[in-house]
Protein backbone atom coordinates (compact mmCIF):
# COMPACT_ATOMS: atom_id res chain seq x y z
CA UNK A 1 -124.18 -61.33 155.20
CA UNK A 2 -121.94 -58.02 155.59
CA UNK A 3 -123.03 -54.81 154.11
CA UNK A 4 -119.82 -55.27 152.18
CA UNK A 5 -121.02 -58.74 150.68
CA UNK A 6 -124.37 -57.04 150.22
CA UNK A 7 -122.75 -53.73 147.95
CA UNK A 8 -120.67 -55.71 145.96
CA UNK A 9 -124.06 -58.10 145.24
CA UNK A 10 -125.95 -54.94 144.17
CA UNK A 11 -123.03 -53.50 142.11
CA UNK A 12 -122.91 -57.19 140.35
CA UNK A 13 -126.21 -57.26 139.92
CA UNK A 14 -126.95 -53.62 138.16
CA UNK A 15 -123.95 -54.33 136.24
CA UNK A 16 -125.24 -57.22 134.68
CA UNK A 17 -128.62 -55.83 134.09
CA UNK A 18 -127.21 -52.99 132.38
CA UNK A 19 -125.00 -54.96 129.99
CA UNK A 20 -128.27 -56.74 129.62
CA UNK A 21 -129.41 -53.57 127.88
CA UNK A 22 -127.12 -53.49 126.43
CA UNK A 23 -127.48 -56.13 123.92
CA UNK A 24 -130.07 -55.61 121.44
CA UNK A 25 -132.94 -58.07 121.22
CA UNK A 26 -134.13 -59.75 117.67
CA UNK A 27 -137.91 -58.34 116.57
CA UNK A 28 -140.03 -60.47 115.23
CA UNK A 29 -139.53 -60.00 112.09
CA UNK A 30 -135.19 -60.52 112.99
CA UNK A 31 -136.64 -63.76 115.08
CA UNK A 32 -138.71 -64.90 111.97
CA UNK A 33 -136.01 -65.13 109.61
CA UNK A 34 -133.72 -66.63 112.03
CA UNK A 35 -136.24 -70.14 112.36
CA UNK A 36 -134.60 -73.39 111.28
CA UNK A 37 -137.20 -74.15 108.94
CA UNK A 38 -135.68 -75.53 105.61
CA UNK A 39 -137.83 -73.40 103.57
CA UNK A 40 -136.92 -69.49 105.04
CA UNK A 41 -133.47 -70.99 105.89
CA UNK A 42 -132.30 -72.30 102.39
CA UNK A 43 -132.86 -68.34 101.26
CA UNK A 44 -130.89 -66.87 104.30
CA UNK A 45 -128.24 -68.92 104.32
CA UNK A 46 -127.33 -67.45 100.42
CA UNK A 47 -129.84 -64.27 100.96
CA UNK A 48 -127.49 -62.27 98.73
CA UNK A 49 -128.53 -64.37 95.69
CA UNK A 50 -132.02 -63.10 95.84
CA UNK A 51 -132.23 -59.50 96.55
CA UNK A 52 -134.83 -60.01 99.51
CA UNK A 53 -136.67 -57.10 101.15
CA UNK A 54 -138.94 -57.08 103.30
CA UNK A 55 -141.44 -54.86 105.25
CA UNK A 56 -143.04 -55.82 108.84
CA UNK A 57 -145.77 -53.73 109.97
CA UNK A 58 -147.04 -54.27 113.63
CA UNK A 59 -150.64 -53.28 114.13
CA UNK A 60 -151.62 -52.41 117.70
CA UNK A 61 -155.19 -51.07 119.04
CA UNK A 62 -155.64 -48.96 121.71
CA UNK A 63 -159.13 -48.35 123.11
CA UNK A 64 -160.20 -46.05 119.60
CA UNK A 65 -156.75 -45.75 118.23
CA UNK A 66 -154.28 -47.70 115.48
CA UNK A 67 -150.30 -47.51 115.93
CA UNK A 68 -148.11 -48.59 113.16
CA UNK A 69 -144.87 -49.86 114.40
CA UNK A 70 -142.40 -50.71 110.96
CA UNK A 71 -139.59 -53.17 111.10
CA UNK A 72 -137.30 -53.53 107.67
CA UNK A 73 -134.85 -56.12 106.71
CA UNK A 74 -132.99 -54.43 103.54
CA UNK A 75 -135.36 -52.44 102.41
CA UNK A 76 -133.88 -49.75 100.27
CA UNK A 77 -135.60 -47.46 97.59
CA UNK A 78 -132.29 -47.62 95.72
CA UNK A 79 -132.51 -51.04 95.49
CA UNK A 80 -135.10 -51.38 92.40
CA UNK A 81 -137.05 -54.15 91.46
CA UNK A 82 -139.69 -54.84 88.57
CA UNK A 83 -143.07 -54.28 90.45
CA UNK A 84 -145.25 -55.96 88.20
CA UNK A 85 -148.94 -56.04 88.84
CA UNK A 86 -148.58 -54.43 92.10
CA UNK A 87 -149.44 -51.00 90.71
CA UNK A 88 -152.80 -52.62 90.04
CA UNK A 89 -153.95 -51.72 93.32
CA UNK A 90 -153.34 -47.76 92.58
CA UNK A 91 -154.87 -48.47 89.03
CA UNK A 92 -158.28 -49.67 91.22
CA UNK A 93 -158.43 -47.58 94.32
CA UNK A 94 -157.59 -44.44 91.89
CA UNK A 95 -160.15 -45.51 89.01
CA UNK A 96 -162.97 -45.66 92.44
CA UNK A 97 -161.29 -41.61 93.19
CA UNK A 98 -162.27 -40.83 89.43
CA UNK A 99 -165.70 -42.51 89.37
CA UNK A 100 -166.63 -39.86 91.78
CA UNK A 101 -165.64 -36.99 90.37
CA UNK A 102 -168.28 -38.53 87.39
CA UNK A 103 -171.99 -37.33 88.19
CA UNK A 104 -173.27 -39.91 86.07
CA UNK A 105 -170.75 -42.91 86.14
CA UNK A 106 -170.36 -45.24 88.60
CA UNK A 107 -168.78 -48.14 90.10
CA UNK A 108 -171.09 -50.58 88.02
CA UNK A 109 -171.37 -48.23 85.01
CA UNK A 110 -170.64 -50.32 81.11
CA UNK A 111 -167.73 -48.87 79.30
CA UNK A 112 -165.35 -49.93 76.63
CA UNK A 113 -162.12 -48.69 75.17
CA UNK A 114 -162.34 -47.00 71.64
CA UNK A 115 -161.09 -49.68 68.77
CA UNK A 116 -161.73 -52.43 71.40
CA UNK A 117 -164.32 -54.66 71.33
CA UNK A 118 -164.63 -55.58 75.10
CA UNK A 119 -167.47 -54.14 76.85
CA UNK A 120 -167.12 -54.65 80.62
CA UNK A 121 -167.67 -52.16 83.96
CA UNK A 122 -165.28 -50.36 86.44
CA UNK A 123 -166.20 -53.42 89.06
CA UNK A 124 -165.50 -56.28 87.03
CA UNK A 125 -161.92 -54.68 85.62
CA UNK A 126 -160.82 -53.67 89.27
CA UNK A 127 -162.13 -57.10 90.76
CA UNK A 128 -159.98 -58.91 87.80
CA UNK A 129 -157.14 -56.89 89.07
CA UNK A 130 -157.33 -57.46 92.36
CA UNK A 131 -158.14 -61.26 92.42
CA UNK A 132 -156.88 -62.45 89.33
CA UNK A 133 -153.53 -59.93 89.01
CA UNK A 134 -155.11 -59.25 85.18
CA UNK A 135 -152.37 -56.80 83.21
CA UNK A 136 -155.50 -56.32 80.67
CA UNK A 137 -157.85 -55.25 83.14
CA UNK A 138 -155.16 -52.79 84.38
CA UNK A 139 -154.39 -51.38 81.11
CA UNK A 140 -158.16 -50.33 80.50
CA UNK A 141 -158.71 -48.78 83.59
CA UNK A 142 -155.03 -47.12 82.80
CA UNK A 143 -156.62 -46.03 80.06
CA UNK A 144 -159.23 -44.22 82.09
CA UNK A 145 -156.38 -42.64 84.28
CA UNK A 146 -153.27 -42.11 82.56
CA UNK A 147 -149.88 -42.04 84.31
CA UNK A 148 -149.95 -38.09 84.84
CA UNK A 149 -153.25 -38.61 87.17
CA UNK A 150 -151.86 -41.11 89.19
CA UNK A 151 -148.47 -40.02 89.81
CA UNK A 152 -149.98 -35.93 90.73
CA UNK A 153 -152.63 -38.27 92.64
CA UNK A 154 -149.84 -40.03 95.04
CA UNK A 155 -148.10 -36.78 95.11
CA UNK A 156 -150.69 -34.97 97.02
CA UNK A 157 -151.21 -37.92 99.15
CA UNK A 158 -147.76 -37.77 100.11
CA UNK A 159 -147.17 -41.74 98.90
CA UNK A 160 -143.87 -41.95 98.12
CA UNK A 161 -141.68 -42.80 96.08
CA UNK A 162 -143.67 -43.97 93.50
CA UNK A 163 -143.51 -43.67 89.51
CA UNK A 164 -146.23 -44.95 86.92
CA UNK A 165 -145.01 -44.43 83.70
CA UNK A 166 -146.17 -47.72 81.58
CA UNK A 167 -149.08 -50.08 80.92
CA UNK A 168 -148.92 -53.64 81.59
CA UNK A 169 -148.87 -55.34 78.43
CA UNK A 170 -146.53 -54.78 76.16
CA UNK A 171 -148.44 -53.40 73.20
CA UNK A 172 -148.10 -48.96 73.23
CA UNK A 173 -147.10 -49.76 76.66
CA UNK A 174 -145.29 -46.47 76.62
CA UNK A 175 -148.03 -44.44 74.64
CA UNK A 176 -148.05 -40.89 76.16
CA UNK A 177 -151.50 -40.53 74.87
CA UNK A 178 -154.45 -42.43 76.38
CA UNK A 179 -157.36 -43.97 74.80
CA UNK A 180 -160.46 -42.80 74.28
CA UNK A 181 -163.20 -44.43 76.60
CA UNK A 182 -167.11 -44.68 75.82
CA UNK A 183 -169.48 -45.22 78.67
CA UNK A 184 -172.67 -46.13 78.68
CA UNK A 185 -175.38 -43.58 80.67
CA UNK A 186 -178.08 -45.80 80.52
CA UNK A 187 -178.92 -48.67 77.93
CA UNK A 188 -178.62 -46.72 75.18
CA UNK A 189 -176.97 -43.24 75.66
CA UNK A 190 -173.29 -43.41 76.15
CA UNK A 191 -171.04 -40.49 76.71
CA UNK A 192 -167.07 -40.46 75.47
CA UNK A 193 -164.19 -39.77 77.91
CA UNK A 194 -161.60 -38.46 75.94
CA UNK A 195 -158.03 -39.10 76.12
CA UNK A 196 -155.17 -37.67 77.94
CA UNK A 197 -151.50 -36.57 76.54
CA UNK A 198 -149.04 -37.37 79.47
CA UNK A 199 -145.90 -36.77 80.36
CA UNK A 200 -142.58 -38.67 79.02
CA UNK A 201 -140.95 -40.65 82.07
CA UNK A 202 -137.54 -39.57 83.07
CA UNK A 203 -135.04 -42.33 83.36
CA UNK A 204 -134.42 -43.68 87.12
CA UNK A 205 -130.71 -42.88 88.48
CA UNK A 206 -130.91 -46.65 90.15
CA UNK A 207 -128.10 -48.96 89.16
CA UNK A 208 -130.70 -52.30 89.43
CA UNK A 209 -132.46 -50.69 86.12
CA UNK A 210 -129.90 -52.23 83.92
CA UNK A 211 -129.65 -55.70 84.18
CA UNK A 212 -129.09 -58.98 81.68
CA UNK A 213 -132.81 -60.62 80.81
CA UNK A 214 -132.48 -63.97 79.53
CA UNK A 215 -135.43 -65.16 77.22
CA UNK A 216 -136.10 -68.38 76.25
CA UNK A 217 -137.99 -70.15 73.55
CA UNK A 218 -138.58 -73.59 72.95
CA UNK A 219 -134.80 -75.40 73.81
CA UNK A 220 -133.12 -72.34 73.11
CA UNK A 221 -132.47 -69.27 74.99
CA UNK A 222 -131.32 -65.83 74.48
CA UNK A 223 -129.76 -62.90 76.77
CA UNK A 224 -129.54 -59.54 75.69
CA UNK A 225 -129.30 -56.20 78.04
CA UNK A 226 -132.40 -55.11 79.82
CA UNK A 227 -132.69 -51.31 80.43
CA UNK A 228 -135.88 -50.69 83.72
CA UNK A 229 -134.80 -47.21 84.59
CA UNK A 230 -138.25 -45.98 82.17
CA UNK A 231 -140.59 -48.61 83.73
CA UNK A 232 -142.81 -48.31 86.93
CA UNK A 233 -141.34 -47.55 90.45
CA UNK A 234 -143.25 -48.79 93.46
CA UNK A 235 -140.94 -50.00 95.85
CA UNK A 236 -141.82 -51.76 99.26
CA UNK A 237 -141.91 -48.04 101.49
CA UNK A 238 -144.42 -46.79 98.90
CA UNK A 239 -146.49 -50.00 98.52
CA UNK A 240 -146.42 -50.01 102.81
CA UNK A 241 -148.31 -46.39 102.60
CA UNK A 242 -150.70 -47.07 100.45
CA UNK A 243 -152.20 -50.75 102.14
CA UNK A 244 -152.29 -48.14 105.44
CA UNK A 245 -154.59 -45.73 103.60
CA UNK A 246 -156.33 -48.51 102.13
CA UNK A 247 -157.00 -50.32 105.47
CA UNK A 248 -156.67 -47.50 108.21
CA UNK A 249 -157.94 -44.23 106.42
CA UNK A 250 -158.83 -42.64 109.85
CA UNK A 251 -155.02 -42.36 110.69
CA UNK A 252 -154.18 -40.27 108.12
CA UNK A 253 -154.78 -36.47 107.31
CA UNK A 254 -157.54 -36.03 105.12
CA UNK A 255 -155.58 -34.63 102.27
CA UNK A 256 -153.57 -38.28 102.46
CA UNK A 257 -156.17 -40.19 102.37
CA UNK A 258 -158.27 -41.47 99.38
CA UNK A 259 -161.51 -40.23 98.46
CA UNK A 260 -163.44 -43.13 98.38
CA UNK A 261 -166.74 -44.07 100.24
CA UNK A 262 -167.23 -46.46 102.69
CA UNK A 263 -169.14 -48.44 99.93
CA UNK A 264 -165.97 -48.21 97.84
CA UNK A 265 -163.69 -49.07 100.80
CA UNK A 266 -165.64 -52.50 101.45
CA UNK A 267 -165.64 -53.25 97.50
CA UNK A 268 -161.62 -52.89 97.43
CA UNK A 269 -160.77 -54.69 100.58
CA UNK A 270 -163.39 -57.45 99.35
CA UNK A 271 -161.99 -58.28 96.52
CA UNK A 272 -158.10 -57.94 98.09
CA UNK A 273 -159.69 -60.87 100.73
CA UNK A 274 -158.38 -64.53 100.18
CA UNK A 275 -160.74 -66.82 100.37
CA UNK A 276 -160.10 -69.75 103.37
CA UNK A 277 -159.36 -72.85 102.07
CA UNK A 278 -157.89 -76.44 103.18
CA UNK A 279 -155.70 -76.96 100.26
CA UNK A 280 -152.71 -78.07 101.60
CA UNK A 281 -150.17 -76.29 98.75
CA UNK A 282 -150.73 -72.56 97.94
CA UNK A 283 -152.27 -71.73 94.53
CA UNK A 284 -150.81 -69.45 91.63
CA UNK A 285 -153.76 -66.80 92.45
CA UNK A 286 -153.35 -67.05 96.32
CA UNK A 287 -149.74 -67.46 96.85
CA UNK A 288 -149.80 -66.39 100.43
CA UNK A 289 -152.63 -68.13 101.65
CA UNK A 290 -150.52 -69.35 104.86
CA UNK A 291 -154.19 -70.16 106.38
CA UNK A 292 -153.81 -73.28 104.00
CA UNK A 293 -151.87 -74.84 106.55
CA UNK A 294 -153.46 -74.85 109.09
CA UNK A 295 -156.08 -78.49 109.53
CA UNK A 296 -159.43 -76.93 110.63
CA UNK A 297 -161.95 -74.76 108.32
CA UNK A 298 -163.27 -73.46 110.77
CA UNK A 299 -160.23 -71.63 112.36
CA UNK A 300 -159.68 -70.40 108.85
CA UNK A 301 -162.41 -68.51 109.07
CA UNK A 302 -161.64 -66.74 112.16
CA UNK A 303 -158.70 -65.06 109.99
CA UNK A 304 -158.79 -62.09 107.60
CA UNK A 305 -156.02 -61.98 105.09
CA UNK A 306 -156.00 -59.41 102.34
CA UNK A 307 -152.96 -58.95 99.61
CA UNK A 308 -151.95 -57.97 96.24
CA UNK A 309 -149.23 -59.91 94.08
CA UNK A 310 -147.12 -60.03 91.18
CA UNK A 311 -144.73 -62.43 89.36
CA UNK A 312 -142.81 -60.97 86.45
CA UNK A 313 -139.21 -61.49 85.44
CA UNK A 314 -138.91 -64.02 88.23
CA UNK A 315 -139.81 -61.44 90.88
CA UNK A 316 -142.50 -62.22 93.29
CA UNK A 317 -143.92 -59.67 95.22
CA UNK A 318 -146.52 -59.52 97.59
CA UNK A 319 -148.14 -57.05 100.14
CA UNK A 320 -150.60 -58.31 102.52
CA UNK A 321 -152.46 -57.56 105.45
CA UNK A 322 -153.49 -60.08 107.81
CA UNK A 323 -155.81 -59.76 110.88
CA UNK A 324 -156.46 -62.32 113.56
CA UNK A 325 -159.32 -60.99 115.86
CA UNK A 326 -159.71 -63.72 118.18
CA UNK A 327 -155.96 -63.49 118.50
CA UNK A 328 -156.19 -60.08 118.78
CA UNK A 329 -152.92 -59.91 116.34
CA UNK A 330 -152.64 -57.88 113.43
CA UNK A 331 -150.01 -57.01 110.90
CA UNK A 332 -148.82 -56.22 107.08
CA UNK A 333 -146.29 -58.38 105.14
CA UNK A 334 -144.69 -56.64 102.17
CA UNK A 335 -141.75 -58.63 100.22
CA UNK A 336 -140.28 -58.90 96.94
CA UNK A 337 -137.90 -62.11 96.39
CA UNK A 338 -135.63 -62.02 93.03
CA UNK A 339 -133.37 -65.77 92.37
CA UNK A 340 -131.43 -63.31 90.05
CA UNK A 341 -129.05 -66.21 89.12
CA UNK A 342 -125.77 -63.57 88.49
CA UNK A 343 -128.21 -60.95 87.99
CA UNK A 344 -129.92 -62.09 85.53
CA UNK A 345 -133.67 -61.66 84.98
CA UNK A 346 -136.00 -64.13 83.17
CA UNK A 347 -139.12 -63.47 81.50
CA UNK A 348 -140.99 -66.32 81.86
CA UNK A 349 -142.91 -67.97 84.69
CA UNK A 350 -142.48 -70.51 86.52
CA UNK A 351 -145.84 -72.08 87.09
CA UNK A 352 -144.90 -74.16 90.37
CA UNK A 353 -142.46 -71.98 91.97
CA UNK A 354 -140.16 -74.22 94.94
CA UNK A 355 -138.43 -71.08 96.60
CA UNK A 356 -140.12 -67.42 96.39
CA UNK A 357 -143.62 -68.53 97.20
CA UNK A 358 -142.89 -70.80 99.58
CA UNK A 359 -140.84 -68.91 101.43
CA UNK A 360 -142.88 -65.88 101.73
CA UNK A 361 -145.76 -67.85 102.91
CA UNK A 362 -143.83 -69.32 105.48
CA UNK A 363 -142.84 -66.29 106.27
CA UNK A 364 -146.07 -65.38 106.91
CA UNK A 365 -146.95 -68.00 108.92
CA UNK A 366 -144.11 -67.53 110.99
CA UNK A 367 -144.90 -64.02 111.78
CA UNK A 368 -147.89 -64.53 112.43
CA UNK A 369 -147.06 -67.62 115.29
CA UNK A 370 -144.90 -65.46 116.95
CA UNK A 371 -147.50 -62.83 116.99
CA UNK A 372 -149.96 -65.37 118.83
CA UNK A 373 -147.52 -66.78 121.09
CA UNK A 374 -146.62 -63.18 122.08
CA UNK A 375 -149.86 -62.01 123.09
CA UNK A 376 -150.51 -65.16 125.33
C-alpha cells in the first residue's frame, strides 16, 4: 500500500468520523418516544392533539456525590396546564416546615378546622394527600398555610415558577382569608391558630388560561368559556425542583432546601412510595405503577418508585421518581398529557382512562429498560 493510498485512507476516515459528530444522537428520553409500541406511538403520531410535556431527569452517583442531568421534550412554562392535586405535595412538605416552627405541635398532633366537624392530625391529612390525591385533605392543611406562606416559602427556596392562589374544592376556593384552626395540646387543652388574610392572585399573561370547558350532565352537555389565568401555576420545571429537594436535599444550598428532619423526610417519601404489586392493569390511585408489569414479586421489590398525581379537566399529571439499586439506575419522570379534543377541557373523569395513563406508564417503563440495558 503507497503512502498515497494510505493519506487518502486517513483523510476518508477522519472525514467520516467527523460527520459522525456531526449528527446528533437521540437521548433516552428522544429514543423512548420514538419505540413502536402502539400505546406511546398512537400519542406521537397526533402529539399535537394532547399538549404533551415531559421532563427526564437522569440520576448518576459518583463515589459521595448526585448529578442531575435534565432532558425536555416541549416543556414550556408558557404552555399552562391545570395542575390539579399536584400542589398537594407543597401543601404536605410545607405543613411538616410549619409544624416546626410550633413548640408544642407536631406531626401527630389532633386538630380541626373552626365550623368543621372533622377532627383528624397533620399525618393522616398529608398521608391522604399523598396516597390518595385527597382535595379535602389539601384544603385543611391549606387552611393551616395559606397561599401567601407558600408562595414567599418557594420564593426563598428559589422553586420556580410556581403560583398557589386557590384551594382544591370548589367551595371559598378563592377566600383570601384562612380558617381558623384548633389544636389539641394534650387530651384536653387545645390552642387556636388563627387565620391569615392573603393576597389577591394576579391574573397569568398565558394564552392556555382561557380555554372552552365542556360539562356534562346526565345525556346532556354544556360548554361555556373557562377563564385559568387566577388558578394555581406549577408547571413541570417547578414540580422537577421540588421532587430534587424532596429526594436529594444534600445537593442544594441550605437556604433551598426544606426544613424538615430526617424523621419528616422518611414520613414524606413513605407515603409518596407505591406499593409493589402483580396486578397486571394500573389502578386509579397508582397510575404509574409500571412495576405492575413486570411477572415476579420479588423483582418488584428490588424497585423504589415514588410519585405524586393528578387528574382534573382531563389532564393527567404525574411526577415520579424511580430508583433501581440492583440496576444501579435512577431517574425522575414528570408529564402532564391533555386529549384537549379542539381545546376543549372536560370536567369530569374518566374512571378507566385508554390513552394518558397508559401511555405515561409505558413511558416509564420504557425509560427505565433503556436505562438497564445501558448500564450493562
Amino acid at each position: 500500500m503507497t503512502k498515497r493510498t494510505l493519506f487518502a485512507g486517513f483523510l476518508l476516515a477522519s472525514f467520516l468520523f467527523s460527520c459522525a459528530e456531526d449528527i446528533p444522537q437521540k437521548n433516552i428520553l428522544e429514543n423512548a418516544l420514538s419505540t413502536t409500541d402502539p400505546t406511546i406511538k398512537r400519542v406521537m403520531d397526533s402529539v399535537s392533539h394532547y399538549d404533551l410535556q415531559i421532563r427526564y431527569t437522569r440520576i448518576t452517583r459518583y463515589k459521595d456525590s448526585v448529578s442531575f442531568k435534565d432532558y425536555d421534550f416541549q416543556t414550556n412554562q408558557q404552555a399552562y396546564f391545570y395542575p390539579g392535586n399536584t400542589v398537594g405535595l407543597l401543601t404536605a412538605v410545607l405543613s411538616l416546615e410549619k409544624l416546626n416552627e410550633l413548640d408544642k405541635l407536631d406531626l401527630h398532633s389532633r386538630f380541626y378546622i373552626e365550623g368543621d366537624t372533622i377532627e383528624t392530625t397533620f399525618a393522616n391529612e398529608i398521608t391522604k394527600i399523598l396516597i390518595h390525591h385527597d382535595n379535602e385533605a389539601n384544603d385543611r392543611l391549606f387552611e393551616f398555610l395559606g397561599q401567601d406562606r407558600i408562595n414567599n416559602a418557594l420564593r426563598n427556596k428559589e422553586i420556580f415558577p410556581v403560583r398557589i392562589s386557590h384551594r382544591l374544592s370548589p367551595t371559598n376556593a378563592f377566600e383570601l382569608t384562612t380558617k381558623p384552626i384548633i389544636a389539641y395540646l394534650n387530651d384536653s387543652t387545645t390552642t387556636p391558630l388563627g387565620p391569615s388574610i392573603n393576597t389577591p392572585p394576579l391574573a397569568l399573561n398565558l394564552p392556555r388560561t382561557r380555554r372552552v370547558n365542556s360539562h356534562t350532565e346526565g345525556d346532556s352537555s354544556t360548554e361555556a368559556p373557562i377563564d385559568l389565568s387566577l388558578h394555581n401555576y406549577f408547571p413541570l420545571e417547578a414540580q422537577n425542583q421540588v421532587l430534587k429537594r424532596i429526594f436529594f436535599p444534600d445537593n442544594f444550598p441550605a437556604h433551598q432546601q426544606f426544613n424538615l428532619s430526617t424523621e419528616q423526610y422518611h414520613f414524606l417519601r413513605k407515603a409518596m412510595q407505591v406499593q409493589a404489586t402483580t396486578e397486571k392493569s394500573p389502578s386509579v390511585v397508582e397510575p404509574l405503577n409500571f412495576l405492575s408489569m413486570q411477572t415476579k414479586e420479588a423483582d418488584l421489590n428490588k424497585i423504589a418508585v415514588y410519585h405524586k398525581s393528578s387528574h382534573d379537566y382531563h389532564t393527567f399529571t404525574n411526577y415520579t421518581y424511580i430508583k433501581d439499586s440492583t440496576n444501579k439506575v435512577e431517574f425522575m419522570l414528570n408529564a402532564t398529557i391533555l386529549d384537549t379534543k379542539n381545546h376543549i377541557l372536560n370536567d369530569s373523569l374518566t374512571p378507566h382512562d385508554t390513552l394518558k395513563i397508559p401511555f405515561l406508564t409505558q413511558l416509564a417503563l420504557e425509560v427505565y429498560t433503556l436505562e438497564v440495558n445501558r448500564n450493562q
